[in-house]
C-alpha atoms as a PDB file:
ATOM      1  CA  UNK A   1     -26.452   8.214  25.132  1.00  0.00           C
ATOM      2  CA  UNK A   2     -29.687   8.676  23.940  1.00  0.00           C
ATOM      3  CA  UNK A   3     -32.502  11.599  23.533  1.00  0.00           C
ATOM      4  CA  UNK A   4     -31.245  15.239  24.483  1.00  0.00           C
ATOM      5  CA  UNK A   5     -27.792  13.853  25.239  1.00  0.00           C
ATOM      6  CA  UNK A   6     -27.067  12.273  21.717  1.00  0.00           C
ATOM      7  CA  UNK A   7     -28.352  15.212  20.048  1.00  0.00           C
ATOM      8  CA  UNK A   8     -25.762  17.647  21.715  1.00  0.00           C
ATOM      9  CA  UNK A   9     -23.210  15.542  21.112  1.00  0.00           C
ATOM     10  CA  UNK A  10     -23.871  15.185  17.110  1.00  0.00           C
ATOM     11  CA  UNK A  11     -24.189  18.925  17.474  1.00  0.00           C
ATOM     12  CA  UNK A  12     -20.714  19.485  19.079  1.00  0.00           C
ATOM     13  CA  UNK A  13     -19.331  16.646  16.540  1.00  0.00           C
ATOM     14  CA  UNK A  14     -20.804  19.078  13.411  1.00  0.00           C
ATOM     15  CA  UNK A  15     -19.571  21.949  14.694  1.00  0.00           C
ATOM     16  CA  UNK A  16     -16.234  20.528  14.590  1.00  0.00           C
ATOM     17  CA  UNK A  17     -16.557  19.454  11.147  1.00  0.00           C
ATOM     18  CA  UNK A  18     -17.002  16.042  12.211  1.00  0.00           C
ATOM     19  CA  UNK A  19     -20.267  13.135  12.183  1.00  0.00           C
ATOM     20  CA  UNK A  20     -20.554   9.710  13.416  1.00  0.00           C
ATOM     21  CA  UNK A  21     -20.505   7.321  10.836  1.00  0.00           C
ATOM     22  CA  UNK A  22     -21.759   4.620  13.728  1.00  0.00           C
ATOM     23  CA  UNK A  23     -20.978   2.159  16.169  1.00  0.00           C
ATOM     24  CA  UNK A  24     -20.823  -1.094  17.850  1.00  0.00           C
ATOM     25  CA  UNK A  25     -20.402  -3.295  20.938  1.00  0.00           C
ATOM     26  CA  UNK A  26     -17.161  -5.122  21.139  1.00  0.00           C
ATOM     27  CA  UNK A  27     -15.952  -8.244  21.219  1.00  0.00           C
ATOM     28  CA  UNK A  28     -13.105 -10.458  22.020  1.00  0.00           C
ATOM     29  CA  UNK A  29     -12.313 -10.537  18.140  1.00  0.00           C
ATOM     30  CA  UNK A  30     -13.068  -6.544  17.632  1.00  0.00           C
ATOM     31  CA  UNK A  31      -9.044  -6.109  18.956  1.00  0.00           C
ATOM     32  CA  UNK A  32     -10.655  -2.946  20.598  1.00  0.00           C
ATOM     33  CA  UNK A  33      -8.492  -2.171  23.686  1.00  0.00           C
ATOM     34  CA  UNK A  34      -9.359  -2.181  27.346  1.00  0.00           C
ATOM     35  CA  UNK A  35     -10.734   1.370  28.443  1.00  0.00           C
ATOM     36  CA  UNK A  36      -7.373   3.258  30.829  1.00  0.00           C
ATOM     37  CA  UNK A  37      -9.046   2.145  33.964  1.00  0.00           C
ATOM     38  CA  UNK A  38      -8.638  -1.651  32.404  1.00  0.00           C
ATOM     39  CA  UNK A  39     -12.519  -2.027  32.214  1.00  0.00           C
ATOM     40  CA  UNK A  40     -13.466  -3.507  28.773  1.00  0.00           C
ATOM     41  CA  UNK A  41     -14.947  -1.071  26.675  1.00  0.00           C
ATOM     42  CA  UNK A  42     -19.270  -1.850  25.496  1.00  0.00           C
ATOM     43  CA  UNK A  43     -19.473   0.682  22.831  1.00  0.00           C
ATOM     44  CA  UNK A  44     -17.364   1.657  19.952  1.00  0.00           C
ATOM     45  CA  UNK A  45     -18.246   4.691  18.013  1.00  0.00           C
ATOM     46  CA  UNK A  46     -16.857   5.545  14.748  1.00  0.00           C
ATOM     47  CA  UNK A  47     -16.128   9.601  14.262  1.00  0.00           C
ATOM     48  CA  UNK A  48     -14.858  10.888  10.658  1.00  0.00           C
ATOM     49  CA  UNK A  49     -15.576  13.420   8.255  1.00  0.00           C
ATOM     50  CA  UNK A  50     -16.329  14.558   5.164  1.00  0.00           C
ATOM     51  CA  UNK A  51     -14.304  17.111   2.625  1.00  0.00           C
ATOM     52  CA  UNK A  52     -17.177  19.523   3.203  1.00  0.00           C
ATOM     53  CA  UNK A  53     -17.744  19.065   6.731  1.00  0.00           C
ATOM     54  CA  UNK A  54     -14.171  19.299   7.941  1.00  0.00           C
ATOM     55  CA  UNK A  55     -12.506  21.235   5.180  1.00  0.00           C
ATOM     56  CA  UNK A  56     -13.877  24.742   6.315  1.00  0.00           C
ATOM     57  CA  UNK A  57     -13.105  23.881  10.025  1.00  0.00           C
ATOM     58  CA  UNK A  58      -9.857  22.784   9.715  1.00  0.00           C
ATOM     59  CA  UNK A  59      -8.725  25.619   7.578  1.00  0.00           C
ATOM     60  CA  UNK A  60      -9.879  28.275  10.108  1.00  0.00           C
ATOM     61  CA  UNK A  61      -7.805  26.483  12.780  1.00  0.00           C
ATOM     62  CA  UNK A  62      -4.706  27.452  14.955  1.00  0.00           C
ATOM     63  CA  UNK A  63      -2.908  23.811  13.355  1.00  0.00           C
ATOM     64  CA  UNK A  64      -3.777  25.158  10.194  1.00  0.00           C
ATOM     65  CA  UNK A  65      -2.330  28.855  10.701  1.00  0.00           C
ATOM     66  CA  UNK A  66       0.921  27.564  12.206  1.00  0.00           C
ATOM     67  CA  UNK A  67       2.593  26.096   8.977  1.00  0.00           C
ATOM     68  CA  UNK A  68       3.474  23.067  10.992  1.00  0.00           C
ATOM     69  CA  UNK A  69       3.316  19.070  10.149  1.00  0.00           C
ATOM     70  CA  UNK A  70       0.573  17.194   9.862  1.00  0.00           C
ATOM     71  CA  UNK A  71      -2.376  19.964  10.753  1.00  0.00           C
ATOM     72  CA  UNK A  72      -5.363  17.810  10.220  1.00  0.00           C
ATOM     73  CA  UNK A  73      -4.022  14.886  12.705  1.00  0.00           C
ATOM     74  CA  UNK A  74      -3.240  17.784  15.090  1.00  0.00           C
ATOM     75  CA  UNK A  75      -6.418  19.437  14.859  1.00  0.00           C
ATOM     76  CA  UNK A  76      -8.198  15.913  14.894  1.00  0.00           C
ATOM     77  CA  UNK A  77      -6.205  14.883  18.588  1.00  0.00           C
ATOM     78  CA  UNK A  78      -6.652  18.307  19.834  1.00  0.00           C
ATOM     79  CA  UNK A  79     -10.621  18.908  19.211  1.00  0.00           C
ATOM     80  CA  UNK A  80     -11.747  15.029  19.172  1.00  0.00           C
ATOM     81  CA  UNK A  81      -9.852  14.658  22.194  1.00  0.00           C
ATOM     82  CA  UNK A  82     -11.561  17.371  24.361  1.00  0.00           C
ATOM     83  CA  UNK A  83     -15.209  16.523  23.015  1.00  0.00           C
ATOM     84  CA  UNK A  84     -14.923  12.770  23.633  1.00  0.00           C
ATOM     85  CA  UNK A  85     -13.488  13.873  27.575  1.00  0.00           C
ATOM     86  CA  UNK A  86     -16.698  16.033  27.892  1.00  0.00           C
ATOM     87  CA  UNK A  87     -18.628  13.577  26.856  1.00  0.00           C
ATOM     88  CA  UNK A  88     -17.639  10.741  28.939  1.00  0.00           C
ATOM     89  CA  UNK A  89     -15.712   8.758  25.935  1.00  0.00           C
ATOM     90  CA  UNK A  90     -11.631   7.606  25.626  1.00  0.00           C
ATOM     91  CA  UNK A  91     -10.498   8.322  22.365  1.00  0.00           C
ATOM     92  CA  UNK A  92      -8.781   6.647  19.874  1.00  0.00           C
ATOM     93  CA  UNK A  93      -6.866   7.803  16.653  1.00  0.00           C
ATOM     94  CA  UNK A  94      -5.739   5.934  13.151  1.00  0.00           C
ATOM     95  CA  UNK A  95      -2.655   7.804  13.348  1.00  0.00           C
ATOM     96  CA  UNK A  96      -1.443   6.590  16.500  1.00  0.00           C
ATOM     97  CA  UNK A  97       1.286   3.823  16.672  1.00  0.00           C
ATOM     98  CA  UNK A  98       2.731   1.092  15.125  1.00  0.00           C
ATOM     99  CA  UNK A  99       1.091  -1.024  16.131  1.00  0.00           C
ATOM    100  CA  UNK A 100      -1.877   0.991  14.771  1.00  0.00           C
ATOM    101  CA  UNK A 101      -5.912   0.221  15.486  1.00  0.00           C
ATOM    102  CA  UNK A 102      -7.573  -1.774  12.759  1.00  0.00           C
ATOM    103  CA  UNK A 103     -10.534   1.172  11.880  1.00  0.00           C
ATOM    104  CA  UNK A 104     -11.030   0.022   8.861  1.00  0.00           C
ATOM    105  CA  UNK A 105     -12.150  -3.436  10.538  1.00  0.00           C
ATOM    106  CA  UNK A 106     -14.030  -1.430  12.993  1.00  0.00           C
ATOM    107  CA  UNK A 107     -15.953   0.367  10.392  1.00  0.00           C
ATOM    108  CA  UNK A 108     -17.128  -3.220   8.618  1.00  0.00           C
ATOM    109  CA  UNK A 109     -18.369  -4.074  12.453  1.00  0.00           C
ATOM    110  CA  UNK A 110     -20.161  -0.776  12.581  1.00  0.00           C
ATOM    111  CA  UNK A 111     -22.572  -1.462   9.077  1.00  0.00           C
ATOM    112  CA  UNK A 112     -23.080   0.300   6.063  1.00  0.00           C
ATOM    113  CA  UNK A 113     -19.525  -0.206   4.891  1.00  0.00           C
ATOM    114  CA  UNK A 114     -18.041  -2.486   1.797  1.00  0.00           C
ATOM    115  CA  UNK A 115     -14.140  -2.842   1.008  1.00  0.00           C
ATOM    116  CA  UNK A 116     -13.748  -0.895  -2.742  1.00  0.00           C
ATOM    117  CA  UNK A 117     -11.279  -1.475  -5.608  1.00  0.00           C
ATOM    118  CA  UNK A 118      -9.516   1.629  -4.371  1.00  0.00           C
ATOM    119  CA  UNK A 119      -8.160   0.330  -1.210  1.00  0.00           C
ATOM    120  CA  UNK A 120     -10.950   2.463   1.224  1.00  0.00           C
ATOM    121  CA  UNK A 121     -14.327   1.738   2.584  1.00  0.00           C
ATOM    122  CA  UNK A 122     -17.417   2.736   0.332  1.00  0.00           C
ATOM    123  CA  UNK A 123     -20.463   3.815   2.357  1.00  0.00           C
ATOM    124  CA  UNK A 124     -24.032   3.639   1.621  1.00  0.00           C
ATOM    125  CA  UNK A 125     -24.282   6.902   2.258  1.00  0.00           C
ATOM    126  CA  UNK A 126     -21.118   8.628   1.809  1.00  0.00           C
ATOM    127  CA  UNK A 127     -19.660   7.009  -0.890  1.00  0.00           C
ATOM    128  CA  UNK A 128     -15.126   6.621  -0.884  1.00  0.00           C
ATOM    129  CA  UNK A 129     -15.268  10.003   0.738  1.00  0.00           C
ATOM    130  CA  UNK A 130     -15.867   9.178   4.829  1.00  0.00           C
ATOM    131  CA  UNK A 131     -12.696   9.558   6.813  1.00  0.00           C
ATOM    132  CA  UNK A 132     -11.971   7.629   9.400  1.00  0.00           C
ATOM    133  CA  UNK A 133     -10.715  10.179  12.407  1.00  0.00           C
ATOM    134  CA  UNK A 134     -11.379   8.872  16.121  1.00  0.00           C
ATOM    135  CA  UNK A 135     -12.911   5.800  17.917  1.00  0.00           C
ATOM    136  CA  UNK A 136     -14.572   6.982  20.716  1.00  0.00           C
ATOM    137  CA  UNK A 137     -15.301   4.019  23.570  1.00  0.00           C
ATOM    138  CA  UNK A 138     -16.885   4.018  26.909  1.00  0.00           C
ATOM    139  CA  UNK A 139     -18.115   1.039  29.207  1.00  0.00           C
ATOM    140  CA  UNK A 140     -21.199   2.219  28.683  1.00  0.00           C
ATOM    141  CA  UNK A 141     -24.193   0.752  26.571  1.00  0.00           C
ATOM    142  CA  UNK A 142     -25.271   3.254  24.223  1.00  0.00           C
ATOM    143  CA  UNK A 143     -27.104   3.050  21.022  1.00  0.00           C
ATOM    144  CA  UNK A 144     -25.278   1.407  18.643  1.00  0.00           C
ATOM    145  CA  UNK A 145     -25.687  -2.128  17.364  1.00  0.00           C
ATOM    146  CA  UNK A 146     -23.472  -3.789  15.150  1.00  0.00           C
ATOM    147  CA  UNK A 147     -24.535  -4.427  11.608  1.00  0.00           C
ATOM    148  CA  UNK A 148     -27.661  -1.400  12.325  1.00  0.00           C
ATOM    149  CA  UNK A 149     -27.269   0.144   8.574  1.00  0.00           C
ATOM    150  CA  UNK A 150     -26.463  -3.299   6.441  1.00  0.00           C
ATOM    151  CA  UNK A 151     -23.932  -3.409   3.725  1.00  0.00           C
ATOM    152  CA  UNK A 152     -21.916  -0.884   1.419  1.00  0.00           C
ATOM    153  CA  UNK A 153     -22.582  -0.285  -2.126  1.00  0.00           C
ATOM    154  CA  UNK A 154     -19.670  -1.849  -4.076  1.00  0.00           C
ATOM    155  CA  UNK A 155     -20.916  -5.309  -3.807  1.00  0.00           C
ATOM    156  CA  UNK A 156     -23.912  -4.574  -5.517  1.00  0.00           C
ATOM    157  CA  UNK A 157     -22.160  -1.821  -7.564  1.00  0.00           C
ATOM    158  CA  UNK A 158     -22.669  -3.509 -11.590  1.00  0.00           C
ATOM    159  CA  UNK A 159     -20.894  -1.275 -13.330  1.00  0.00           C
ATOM    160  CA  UNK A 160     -18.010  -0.264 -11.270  1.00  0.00           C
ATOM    161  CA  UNK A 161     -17.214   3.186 -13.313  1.00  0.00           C
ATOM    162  CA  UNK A 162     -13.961   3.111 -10.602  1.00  0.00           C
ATOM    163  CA  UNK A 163     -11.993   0.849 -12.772  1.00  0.00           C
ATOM    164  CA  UNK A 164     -11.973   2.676 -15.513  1.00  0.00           C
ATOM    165  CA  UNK A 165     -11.479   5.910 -14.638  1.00  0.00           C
ATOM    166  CA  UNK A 166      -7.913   5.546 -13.285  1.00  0.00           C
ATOM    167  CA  UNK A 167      -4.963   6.857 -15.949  1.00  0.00           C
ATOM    168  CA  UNK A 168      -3.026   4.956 -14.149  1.00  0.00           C
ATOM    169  CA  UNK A 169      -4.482   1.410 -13.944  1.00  0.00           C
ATOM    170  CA  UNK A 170      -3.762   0.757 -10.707  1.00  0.00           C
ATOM    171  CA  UNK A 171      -7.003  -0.705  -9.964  1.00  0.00           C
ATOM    172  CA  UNK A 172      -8.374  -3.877 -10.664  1.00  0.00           C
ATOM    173  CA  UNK A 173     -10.519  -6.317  -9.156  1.00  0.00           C
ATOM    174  CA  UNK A 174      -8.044  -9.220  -9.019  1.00  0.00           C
ATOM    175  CA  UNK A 175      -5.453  -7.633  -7.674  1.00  0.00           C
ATOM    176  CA  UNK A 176      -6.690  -4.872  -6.156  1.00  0.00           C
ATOM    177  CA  UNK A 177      -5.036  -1.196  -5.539  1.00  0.00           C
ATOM    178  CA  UNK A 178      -1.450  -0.876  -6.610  1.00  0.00           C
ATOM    179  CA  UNK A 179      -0.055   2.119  -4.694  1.00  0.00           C
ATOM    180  CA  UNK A 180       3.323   2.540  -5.686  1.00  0.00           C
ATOM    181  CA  UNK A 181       1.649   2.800  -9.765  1.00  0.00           C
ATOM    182  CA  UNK A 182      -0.471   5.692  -8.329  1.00  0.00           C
ATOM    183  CA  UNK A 183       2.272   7.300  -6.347  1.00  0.00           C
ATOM    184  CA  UNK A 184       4.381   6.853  -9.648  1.00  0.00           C
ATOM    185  CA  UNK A 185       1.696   8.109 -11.984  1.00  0.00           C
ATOM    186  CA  UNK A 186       1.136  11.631  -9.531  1.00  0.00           C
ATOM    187  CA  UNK A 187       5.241  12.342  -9.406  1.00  0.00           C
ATOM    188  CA  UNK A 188       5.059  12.526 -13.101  1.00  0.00           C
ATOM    189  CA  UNK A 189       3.641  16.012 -13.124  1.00  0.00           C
ATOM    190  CA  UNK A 190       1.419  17.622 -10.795  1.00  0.00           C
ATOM    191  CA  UNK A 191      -0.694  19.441 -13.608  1.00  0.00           C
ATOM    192  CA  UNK A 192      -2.604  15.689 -13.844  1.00  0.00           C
ATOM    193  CA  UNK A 193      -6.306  16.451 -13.086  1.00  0.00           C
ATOM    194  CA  UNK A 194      -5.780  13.116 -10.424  1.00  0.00           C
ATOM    195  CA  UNK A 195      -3.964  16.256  -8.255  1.00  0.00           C
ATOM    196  CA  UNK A 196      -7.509  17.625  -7.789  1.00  0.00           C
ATOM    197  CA  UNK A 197      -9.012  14.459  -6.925  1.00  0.00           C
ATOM    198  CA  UNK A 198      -9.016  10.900  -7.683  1.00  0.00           C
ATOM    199  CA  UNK A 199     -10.653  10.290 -10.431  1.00  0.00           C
ATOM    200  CA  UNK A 200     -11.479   6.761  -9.666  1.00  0.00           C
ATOM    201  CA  UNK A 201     -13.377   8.189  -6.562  1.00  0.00           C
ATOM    202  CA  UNK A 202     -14.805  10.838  -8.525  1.00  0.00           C
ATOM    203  CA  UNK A 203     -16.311   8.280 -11.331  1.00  0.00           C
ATOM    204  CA  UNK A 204     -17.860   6.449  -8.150  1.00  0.00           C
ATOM    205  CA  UNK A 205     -21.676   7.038  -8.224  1.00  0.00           C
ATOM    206  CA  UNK A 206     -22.158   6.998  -4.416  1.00  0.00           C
ATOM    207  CA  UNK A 207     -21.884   9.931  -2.247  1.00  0.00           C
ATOM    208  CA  UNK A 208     -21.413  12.508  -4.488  1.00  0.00           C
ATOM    209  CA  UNK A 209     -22.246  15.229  -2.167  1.00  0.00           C
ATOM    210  CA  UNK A 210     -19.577  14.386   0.180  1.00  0.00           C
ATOM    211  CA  UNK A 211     -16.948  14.475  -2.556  1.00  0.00           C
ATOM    212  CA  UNK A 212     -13.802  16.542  -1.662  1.00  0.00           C
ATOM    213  CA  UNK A 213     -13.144  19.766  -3.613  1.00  0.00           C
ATOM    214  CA  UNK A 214     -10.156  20.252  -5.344  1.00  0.00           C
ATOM    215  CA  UNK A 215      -8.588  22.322  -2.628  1.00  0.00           C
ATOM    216  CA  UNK A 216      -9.070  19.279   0.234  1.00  0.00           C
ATOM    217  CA  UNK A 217      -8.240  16.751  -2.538  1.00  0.00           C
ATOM    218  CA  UNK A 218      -4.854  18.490  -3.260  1.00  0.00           C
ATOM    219  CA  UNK A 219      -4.000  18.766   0.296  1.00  0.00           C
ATOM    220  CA  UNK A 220      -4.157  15.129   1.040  1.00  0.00           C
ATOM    221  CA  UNK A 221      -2.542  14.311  -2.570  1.00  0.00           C
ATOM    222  CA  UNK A 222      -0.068  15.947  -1.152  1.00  0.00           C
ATOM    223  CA  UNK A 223       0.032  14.010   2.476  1.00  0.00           C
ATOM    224  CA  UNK A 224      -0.036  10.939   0.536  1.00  0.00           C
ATOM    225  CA  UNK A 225       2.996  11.526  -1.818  1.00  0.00           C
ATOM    226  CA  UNK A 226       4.659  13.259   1.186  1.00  0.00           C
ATOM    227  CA  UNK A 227       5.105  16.938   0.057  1.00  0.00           C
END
């Protein structure tokens, strides 16, 4: 995909509320899986998004209307799902299994990525706030070389303002993100300012333009306490 062709498709992918955050060709260690024809696949492309990118989309949307489950995975399967067919891609999804696809390990292959103390990616770019929402692989050779934008932030990150600005302490650098202190910390009241986004991600100096606002930080508080 190159020229004319690549921009239409980062046009469709914006439209959708969506960007690609880049790509790779796999290999026998990249535990992508074999395109549905059983070819093996020579281009991996990460899609995700952005509070403000996806956040006005989504709300707008027939998954969001319907008061149903789980409307950004819904919306994500339905829209990613036709624009990767109509552009000649499979897709793949983090929310499908167990077993589930290692995207995390898939972003590192792709560049620009570095593992934070808050148990998600950092990019150069983005900062904590780049969602990880479809793989998109073809047997074709497109452009997208591993390693293409070099490392995240964090491990050149002196200061790390991340640590500090959690109430809860449940980051550190030795032992890394304790989830069941944060989960405990946000059923104590839900008038804690952490309800309209983590402050630990907030405090992070990096892609402060893609932060979430309170509104898409409260909705996925509430996904990951389970309300």
């Amino acid at each position: 995909m190159r020229g004319a062709a690549a921009a239409v498709f980062e046009k469709d992918l914006a439209a959708a509320g969506f960007l690609c955050l880049g790509g790779f060709a796999p290999g026998v260690g990249d535990r992508v899986p074999a395109l549905a024809g059983g070819d093996r696949p020579n281009t991996l492309l990460l899609v995700g998004s952005t509070g403000p990118s996806i956040w006005p989309v989504l709300t707008k949307s027939p998954e969001w209307a319907d008061g149903a489950a789980d409307p950004l995975d819904r919306y994500t399967a339905r829209v990613l799902g036709a624009l990767a067919q109509s552009h000649g891609f499979e897709a793949l999804f983090p929310f499908e299994g167990p077993p589930y696809h290692p995207f995390q390990q898939w972003a590192a292959a792709c560049g620009g990525f570095s593992p934070s103390p808050m148990g998600v990616l950092a990019h150069r770019d983005f900062g904590p706030w780049a969602g990880f929402r479809a793989a998109f692989l073809s047997a074709g050779t497109l452009d997208a070389p591993r390693g293409a934008d070099g490392s995240g932030p964090c491990e050149t990150c002196a200061d790390k303002p991340c640590l500090a600005a959690c109430p809860a302490n449940a980051l550190s650098l030795s032992e890394g993100y304790d989830v069941p202190r944060c989960r405990d910390h946000l059923s104590q009241s839900r008038a804690f300012d952490c309800w309209s986004g983590c402050l630990a991600r907030r405090a992070c100096p990096y892609g402060t333009p893609h932060r979430q606002d309170p509104a898409t930080a409260r909705f996925h508080m509430e996904s990951f306490i389970g309300l």
